[in-house]
Protein backbone atom coordinates (compact mmCIF):
# COMPACT_ATOMS: atom_id res chain seq x y z
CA UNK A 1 46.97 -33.68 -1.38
CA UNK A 2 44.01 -31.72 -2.02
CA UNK A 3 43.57 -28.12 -1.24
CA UNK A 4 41.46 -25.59 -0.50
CA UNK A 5 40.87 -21.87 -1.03
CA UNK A 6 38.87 -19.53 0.33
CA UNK A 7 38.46 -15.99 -1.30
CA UNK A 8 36.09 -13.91 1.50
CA UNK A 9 35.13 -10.51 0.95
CA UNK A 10 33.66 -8.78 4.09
CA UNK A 11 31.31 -7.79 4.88
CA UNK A 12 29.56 -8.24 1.47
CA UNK A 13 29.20 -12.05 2.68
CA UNK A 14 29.97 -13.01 -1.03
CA UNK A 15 32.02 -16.40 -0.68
CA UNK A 16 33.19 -18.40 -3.55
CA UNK A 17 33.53 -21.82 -3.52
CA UNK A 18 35.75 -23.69 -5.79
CA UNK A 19 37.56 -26.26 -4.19
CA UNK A 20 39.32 -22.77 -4.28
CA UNK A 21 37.56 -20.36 -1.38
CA UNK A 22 39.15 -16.95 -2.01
CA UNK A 23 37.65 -14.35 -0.21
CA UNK A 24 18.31 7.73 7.69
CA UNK A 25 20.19 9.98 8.72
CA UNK A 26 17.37 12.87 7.88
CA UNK A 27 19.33 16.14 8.27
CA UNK A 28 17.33 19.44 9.96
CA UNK A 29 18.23 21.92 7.68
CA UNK A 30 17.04 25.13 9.86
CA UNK A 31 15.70 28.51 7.60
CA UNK A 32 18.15 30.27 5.78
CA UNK A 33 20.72 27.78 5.22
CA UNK A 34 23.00 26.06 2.20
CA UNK A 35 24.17 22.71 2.13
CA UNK A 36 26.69 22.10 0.05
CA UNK A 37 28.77 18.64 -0.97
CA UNK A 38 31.89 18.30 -0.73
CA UNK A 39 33.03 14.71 -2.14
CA UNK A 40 36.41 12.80 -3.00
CA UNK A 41 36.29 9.07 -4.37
CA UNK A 42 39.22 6.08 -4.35
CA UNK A 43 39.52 3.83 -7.37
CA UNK A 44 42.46 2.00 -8.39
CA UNK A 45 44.06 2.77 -11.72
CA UNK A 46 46.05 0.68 -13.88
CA UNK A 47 47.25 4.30 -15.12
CA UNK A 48 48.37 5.52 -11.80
CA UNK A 49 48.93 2.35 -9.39
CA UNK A 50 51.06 3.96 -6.96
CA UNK A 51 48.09 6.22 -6.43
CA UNK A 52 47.48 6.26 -2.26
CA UNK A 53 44.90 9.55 -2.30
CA UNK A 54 41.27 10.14 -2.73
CA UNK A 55 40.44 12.25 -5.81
CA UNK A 56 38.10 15.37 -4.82
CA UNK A 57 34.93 14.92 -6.86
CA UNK A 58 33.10 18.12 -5.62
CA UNK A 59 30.48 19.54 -7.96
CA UNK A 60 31.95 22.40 -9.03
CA UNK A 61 30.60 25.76 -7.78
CA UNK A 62 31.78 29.14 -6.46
CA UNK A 63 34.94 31.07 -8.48
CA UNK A 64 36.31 28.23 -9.71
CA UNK A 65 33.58 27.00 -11.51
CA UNK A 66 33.59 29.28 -14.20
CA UNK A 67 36.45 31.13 -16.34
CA UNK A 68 38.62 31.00 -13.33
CA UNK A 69 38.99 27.13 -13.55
CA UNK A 70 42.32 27.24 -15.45
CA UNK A 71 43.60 29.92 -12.31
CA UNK A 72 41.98 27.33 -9.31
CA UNK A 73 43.81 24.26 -11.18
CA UNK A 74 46.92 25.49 -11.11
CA UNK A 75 47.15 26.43 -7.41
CA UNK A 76 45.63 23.65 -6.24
CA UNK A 77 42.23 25.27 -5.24
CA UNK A 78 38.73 24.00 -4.44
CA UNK A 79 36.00 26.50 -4.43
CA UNK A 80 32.06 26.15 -2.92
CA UNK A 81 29.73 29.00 -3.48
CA UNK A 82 28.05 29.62 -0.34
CA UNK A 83 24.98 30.81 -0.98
CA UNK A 84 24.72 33.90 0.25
CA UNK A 85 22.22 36.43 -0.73
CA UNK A 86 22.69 39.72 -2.50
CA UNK A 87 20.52 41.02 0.18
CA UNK A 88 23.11 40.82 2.90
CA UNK A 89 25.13 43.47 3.42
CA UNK A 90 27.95 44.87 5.10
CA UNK A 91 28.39 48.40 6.25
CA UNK A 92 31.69 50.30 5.81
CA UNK A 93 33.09 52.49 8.79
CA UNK A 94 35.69 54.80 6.57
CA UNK A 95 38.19 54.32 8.20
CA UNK A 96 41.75 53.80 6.73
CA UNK A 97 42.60 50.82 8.84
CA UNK A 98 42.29 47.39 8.91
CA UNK A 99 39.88 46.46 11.43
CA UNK A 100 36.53 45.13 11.82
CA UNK A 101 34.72 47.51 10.28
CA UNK A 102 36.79 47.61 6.81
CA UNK A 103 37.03 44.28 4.44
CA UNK A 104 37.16 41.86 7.90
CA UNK A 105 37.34 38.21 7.93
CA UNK A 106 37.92 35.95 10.15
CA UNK A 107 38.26 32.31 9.30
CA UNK A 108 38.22 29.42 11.32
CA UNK A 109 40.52 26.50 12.30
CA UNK A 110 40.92 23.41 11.00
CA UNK A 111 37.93 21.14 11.52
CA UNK A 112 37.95 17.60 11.88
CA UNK A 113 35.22 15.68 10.38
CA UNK A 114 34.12 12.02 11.15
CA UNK A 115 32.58 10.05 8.59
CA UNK A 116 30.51 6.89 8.47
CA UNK A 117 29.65 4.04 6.43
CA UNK A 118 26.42 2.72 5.83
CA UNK A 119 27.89 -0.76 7.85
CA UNK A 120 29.31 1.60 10.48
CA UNK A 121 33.22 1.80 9.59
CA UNK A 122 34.47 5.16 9.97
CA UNK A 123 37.09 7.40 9.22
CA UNK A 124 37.90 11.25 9.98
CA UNK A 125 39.25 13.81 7.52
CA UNK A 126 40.41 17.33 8.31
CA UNK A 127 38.87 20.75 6.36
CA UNK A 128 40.61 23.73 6.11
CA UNK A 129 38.93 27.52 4.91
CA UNK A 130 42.01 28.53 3.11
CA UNK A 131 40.50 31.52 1.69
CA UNK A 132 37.59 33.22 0.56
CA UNK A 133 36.02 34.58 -2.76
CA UNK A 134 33.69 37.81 -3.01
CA UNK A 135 32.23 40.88 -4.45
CA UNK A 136 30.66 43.62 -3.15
CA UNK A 137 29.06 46.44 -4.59
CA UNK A 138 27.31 49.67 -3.41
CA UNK A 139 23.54 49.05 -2.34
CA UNK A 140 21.50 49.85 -5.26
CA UNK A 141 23.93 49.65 -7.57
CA UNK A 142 24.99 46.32 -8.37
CA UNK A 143 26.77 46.97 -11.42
CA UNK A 144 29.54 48.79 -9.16
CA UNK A 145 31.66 46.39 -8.02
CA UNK A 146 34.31 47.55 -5.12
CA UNK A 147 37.53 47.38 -6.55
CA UNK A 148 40.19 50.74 -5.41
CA UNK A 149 39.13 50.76 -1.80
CA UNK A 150 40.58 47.34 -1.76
CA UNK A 151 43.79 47.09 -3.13
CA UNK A 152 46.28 46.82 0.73
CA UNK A 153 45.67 43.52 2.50
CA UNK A 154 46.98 42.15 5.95
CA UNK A 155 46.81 38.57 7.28
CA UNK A 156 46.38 36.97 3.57
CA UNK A 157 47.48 37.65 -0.04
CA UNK A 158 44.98 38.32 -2.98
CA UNK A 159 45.36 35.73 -5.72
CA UNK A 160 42.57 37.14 -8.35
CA UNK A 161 41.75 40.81 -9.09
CA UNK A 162 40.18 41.09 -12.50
CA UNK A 163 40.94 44.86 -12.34
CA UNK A 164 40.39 44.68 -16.44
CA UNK A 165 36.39 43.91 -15.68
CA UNK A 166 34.90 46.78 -15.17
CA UNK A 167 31.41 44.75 -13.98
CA UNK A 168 32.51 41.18 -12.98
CA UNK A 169 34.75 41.73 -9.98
CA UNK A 170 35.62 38.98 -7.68
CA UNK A 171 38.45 39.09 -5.54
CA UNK A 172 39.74 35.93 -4.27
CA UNK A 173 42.09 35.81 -1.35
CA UNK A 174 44.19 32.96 0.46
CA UNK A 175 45.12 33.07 4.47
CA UNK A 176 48.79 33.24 5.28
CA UNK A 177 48.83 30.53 7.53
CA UNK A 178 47.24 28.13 5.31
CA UNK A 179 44.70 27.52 7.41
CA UNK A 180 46.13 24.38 9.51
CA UNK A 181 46.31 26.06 12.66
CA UNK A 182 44.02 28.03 14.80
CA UNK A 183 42.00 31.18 13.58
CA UNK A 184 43.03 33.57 11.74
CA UNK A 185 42.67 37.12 10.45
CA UNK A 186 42.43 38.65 7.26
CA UNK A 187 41.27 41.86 6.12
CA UNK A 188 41.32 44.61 3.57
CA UNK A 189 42.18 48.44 3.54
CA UNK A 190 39.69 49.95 3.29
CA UNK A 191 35.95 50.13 2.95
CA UNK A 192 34.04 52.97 2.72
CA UNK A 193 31.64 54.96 5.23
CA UNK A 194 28.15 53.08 3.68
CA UNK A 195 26.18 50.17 3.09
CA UNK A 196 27.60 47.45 0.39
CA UNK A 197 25.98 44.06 -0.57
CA UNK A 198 27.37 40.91 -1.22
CA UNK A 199 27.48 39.69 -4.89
CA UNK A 200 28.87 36.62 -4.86
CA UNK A 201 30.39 34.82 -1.36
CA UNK A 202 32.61 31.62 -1.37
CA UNK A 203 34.96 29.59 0.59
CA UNK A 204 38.46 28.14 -0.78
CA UNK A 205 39.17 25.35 1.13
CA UNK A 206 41.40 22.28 1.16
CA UNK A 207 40.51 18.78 2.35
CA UNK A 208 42.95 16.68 3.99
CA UNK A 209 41.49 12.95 3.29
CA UNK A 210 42.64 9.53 5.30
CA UNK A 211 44.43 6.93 3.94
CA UNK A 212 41.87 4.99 1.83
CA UNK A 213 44.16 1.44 2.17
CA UNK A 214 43.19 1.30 5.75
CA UNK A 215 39.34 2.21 4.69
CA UNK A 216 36.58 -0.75 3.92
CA UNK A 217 34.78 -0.79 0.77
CA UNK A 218 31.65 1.59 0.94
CA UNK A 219 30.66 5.08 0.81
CA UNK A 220 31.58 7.51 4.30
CA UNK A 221 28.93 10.30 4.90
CA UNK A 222 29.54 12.95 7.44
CA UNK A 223 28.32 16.39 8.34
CA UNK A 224 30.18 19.91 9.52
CA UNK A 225 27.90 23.13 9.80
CA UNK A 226 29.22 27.10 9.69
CA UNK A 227 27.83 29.60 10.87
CA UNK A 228 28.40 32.97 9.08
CA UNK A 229 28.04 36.93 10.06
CA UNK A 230 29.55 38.59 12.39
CA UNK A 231 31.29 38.19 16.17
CA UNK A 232 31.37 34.90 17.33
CA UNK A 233 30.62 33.20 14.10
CA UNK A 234 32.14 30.66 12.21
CA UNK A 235 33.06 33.12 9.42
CA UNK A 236 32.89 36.14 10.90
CA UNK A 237 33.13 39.15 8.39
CA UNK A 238 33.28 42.11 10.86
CA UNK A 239 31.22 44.72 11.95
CA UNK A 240 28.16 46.21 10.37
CA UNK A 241 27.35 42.80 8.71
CA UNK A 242 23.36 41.77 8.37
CA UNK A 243 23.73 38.53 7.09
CA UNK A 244 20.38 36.65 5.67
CA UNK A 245 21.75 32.84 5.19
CA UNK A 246 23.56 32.59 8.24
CA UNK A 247 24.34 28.59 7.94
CA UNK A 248 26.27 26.71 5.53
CA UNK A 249 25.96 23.18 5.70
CA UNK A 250 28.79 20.89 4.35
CA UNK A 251 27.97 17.30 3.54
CA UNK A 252 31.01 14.75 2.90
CA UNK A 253 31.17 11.77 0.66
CA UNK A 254 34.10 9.95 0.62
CA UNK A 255 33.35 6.69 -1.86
CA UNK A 256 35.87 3.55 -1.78
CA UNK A 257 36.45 1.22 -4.07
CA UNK A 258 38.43 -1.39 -3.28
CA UNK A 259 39.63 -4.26 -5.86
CA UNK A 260 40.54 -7.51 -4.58
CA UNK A 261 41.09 -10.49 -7.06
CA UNK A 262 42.67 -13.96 -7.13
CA UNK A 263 43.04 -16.21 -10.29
CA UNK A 264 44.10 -19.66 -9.99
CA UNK A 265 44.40 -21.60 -13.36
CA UNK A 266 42.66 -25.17 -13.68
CA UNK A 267 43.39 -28.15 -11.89
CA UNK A 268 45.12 -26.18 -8.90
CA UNK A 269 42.79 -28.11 -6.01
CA UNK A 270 45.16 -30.84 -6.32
CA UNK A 271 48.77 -30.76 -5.13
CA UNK A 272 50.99 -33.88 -6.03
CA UNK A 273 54.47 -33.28 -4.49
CA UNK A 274 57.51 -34.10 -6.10
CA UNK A 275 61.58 -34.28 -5.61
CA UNK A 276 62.93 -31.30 -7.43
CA UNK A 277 64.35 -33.52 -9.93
CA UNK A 278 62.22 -36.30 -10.44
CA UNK A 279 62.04 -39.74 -8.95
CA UNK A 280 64.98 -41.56 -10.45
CA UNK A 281 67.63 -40.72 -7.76
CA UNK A 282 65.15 -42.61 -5.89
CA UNK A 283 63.82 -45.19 -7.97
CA UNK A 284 67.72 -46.06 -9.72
CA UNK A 285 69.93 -45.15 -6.57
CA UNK A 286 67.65 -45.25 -3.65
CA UNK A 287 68.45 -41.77 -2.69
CA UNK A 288 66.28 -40.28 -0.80
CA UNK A 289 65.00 -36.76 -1.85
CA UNK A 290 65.96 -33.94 0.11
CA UNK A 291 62.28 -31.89 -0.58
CA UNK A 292 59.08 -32.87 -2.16
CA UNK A 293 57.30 -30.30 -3.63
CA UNK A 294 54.95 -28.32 -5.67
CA UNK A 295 54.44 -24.62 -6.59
CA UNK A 296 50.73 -23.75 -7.54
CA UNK A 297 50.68 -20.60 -9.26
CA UNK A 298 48.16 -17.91 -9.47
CA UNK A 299 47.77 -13.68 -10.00
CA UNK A 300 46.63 -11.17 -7.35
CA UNK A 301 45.23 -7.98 -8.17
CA UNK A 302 44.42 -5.54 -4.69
CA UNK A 303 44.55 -1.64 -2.96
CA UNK A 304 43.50 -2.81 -0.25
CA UNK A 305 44.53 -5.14 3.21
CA UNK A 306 44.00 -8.87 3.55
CA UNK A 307 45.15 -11.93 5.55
CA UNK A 308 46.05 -15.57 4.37
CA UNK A 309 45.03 -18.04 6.83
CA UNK A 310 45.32 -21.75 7.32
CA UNK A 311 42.68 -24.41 8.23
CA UNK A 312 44.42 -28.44 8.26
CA UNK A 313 42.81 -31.54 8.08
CA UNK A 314 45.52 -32.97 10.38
CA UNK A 315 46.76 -29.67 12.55
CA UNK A 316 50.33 -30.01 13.86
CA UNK A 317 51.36 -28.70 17.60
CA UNK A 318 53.70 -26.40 15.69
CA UNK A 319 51.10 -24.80 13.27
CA UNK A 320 51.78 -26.85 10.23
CA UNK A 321 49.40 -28.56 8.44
CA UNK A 322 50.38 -32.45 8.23
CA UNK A 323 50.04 -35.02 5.39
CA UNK A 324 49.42 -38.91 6.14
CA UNK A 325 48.69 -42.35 4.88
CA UNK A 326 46.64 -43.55 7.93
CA UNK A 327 49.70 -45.08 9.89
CA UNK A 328 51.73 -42.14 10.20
CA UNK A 329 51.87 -38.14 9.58
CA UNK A 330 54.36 -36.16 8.54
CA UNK A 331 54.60 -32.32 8.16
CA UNK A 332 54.03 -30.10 5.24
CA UNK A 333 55.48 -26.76 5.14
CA UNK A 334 53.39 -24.09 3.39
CA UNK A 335 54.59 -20.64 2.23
CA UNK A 336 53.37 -17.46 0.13
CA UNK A 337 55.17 -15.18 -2.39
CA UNK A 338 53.45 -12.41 -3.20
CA UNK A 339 55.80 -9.62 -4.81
CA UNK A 340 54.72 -6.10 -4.36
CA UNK A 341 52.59 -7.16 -0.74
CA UNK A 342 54.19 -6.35 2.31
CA UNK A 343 53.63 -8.75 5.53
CA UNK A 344 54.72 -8.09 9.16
CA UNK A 345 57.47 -10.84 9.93
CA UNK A 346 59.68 -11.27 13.51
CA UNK A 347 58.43 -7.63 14.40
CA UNK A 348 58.74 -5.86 10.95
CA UNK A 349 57.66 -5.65 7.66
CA UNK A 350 59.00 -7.70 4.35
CA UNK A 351 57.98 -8.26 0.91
CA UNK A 352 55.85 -11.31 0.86
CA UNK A 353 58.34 -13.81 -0.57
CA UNK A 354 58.64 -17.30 0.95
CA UNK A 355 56.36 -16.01 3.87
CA UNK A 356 55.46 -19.38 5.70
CA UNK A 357 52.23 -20.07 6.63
CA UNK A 358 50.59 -22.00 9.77
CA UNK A 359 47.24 -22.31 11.16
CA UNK A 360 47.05 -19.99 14.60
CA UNK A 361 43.85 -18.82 15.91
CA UNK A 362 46.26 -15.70 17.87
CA UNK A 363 48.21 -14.76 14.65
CA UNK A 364 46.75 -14.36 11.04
CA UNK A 365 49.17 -12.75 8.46
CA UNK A 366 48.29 -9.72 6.83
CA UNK A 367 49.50 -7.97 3.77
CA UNK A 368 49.16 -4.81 2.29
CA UNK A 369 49.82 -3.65 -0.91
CA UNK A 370 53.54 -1.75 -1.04
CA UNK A 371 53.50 1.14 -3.14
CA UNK A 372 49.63 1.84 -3.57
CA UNK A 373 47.52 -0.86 -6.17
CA UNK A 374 48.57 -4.29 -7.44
CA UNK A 375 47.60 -5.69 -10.66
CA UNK A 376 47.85 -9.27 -11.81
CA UNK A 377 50.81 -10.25 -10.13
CA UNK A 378 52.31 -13.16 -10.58
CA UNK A 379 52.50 -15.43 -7.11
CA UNK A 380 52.59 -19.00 -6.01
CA UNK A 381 52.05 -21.18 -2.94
CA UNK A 382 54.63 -23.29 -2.30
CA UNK A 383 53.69 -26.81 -0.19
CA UNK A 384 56.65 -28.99 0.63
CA UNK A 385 57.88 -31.79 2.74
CA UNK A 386 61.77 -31.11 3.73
CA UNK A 387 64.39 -33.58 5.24
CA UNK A 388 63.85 -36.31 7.23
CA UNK A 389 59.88 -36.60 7.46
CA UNK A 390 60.64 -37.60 3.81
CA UNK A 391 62.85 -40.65 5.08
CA UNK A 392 59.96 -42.30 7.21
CA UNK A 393 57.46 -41.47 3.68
CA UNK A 394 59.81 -44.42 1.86
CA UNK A 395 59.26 -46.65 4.59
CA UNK A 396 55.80 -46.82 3.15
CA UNK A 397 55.95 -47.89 -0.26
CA UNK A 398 52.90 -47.92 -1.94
CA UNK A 399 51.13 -45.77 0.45
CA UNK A 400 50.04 -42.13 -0.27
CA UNK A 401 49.72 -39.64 1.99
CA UNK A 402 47.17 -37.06 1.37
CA UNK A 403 45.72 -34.21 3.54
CA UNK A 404 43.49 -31.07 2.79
CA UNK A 405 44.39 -27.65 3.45
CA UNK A 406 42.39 -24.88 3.11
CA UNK A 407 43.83 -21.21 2.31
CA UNK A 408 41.90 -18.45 2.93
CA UNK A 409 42.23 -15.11 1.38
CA UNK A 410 39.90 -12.41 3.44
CA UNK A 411 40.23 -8.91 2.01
CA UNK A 412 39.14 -5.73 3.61
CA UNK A 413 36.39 -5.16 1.70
């Protein structure tokens, strides 16, 4: 019996034959605006297999860029400078209170953001403003930085003071409902009755990537913009603001990369089928075997979803491929063990061991990895002829009976 397997990797078109066959967007910045990238990537480590998440790859900018990368690391923060000028200001209203016209911020909900490949696959992922990072200092005097007038907060809690700088002060504060939800509030008491500037303006945010398994090889680009300044923006910081960069633009990246790899050793094209233990229960006793079969083994390394599908050189009614010598056909059974891949069976999911395989334009297996990435794992095809199909073979002595099958392994690549 000769087989065949395919090993297809869409949509790169790549496909390897062995007798094995395994499977501008121009963005309109407008004046006075920052773009900004925000990226994560997904790539499978032997080091971390169970791994399921993208890793955030951002250039680094904003608070936690500098001696405050220790601080960010440790609760979890991302930071992006905005850009915003030391020529905006903000001006103060006195009053001991916490409304619009003291430290005000308002901060957005949760935005979801759809993402593209350059072959069109997309995904979404959700951004959340968690918090923000600033200075500001008196107008003219930039070497003041606000610190006493700030100290009460409502609607979010202050995570960095450096009260023992006298001339680097950024305070960095995180919203109390995390930011999942709908808008919130935050602001300071107080700020005083004059005009401050802005020294220094970024956004803590988190990013709340899909599930990369169910994501095609490739690299997802998307857009969100926010507006900044005062009511009605994006980010609105109260009253008495004269903002000068009034958008941010935030460009996503989200980079896969996908393994998917089959090794078959030499020689495996060619099935011969054989009684469990050897021909002489046949050949001394005329017993006839119960199975004839034959195990070809191979590794699979993945992260990612495929199927295993059948193509027969003589198709069976039921789905199974059949063997013959010319005058008559019998059928062979085929079946996969995979251990670690997961593949929906009568309704559910099971580990891919002994998972029988038929030809069926309306039903393809898939499998998916089970706990994240798979490396090298041992696996085998088993092809076998069971019961009494084996008692009409020995009415043919002499003949052989021979039949290709073709497997084909297509990955989500």
């Amino acid at each position: 019996m000769n087989i065949k397997f395919f090993i297809k990797y869409n949509p790169a078109g790549l496909i390897l034959l062995m007798v094995l066959l395994v499977g501008q967007l121009v963005w309109q910045v407008p004046v006075q605006a920052h773009s900004r990238l925000i990226s994560a990537e997904f790539t499978p480590s032997r080091n971390n297999p169970n791994n399921r998440t993208f890793t955030n790859t951002s250039p680094l900018s904003g608070v936690c860029s500098n001696a405050h990368q220790a601080l960010c690391k440790s609760l979890g923060l991302f930071s992006i400078a905005t850009g915003v000028s030391n020529e905006s200001t903000k001006r103060g209203n006195g009053v001991d209170d916490f409304g619009r016209g003291s430290a005000y911020f308002s901060l957005p909900e949760q935005r979801t953001i759809t993402v593209t490949s350059d072959t069109g696959e997309t995904a979404t992922l959700n951004l959340r403003i968690t918090g923000l990072a600033f200075r500001y200092a008196d107008v003219g005097r930039p070497e003041d930085y606000v610190r006493s007038e700030l100290n009460e907060s409502r609607g979010c809690r202050i995570v960095l003071n450096n009260q023992n700088h006298d001339s680097s002060m950024l305070r960095m504060f995180i919203r109390d409902d995390g930011g999942a939800g709908g808008r919130s509030d935050c602001s300071f008491k107080m700020l005083g009755d004059k005009e401050y500037q802005f020294h220094g303006f970024d956004i803590i945010y988190e990013l709340e990537t899909p599930e990369p398994l169910n994501m095609k090889n490739g690299i997802y680009r998307g857009r969100s913009i926010y507006t900044m300044g005062g009511a009605g923006q994006d980010i609105d910081m109260g009253d008495g603001v004269n903002i000068v960069d009034q958008f941010l633009f935030l460009d996503f990246e989200l980079k896969v990369n996908h393994m998917f790899a089959l090794e078959f050793p030499p020689g495996s094209e060619t099935a011969v089928l054989q009684p469990l233990g050897g021909w002489s229960q046949w050949t001394d006793y005329k017993k006839v075997p119960a199975t004839l079969r034959k195990d070809q083994h191979f590794t699979v390394s993945g992260s990612t979803n495929f199927s295993v599908d059948l193509r027969c050189e003589f198709p069976l009614p039921d789905g199974r491929c059949g063997i013959s010598n010319g005058v008559s056909t019998v059928p062979l059974d085929v079946a996969i063990t995979m251990p670690g891949f997961l593949g929906r069976l009568d309704l559910g999911f099971a580990e891919a061991l002994d998972y029988p395989l038929t030809q069926s334009l309306a039903h393809v297996p898939r499998f998916s990895p089970k706990d994240g990435a798979v490396f090298q794992r041992r696996s085998y095809l088993r092809f076998e002829v069971n019961g009494e199909p084996i008692k009409e073979m020995v009415t043919h002595p002499g003949s052989q009976y021979k039949g290709r099958v073709t497997v084909i392994f297509d990955a989500d690549m």
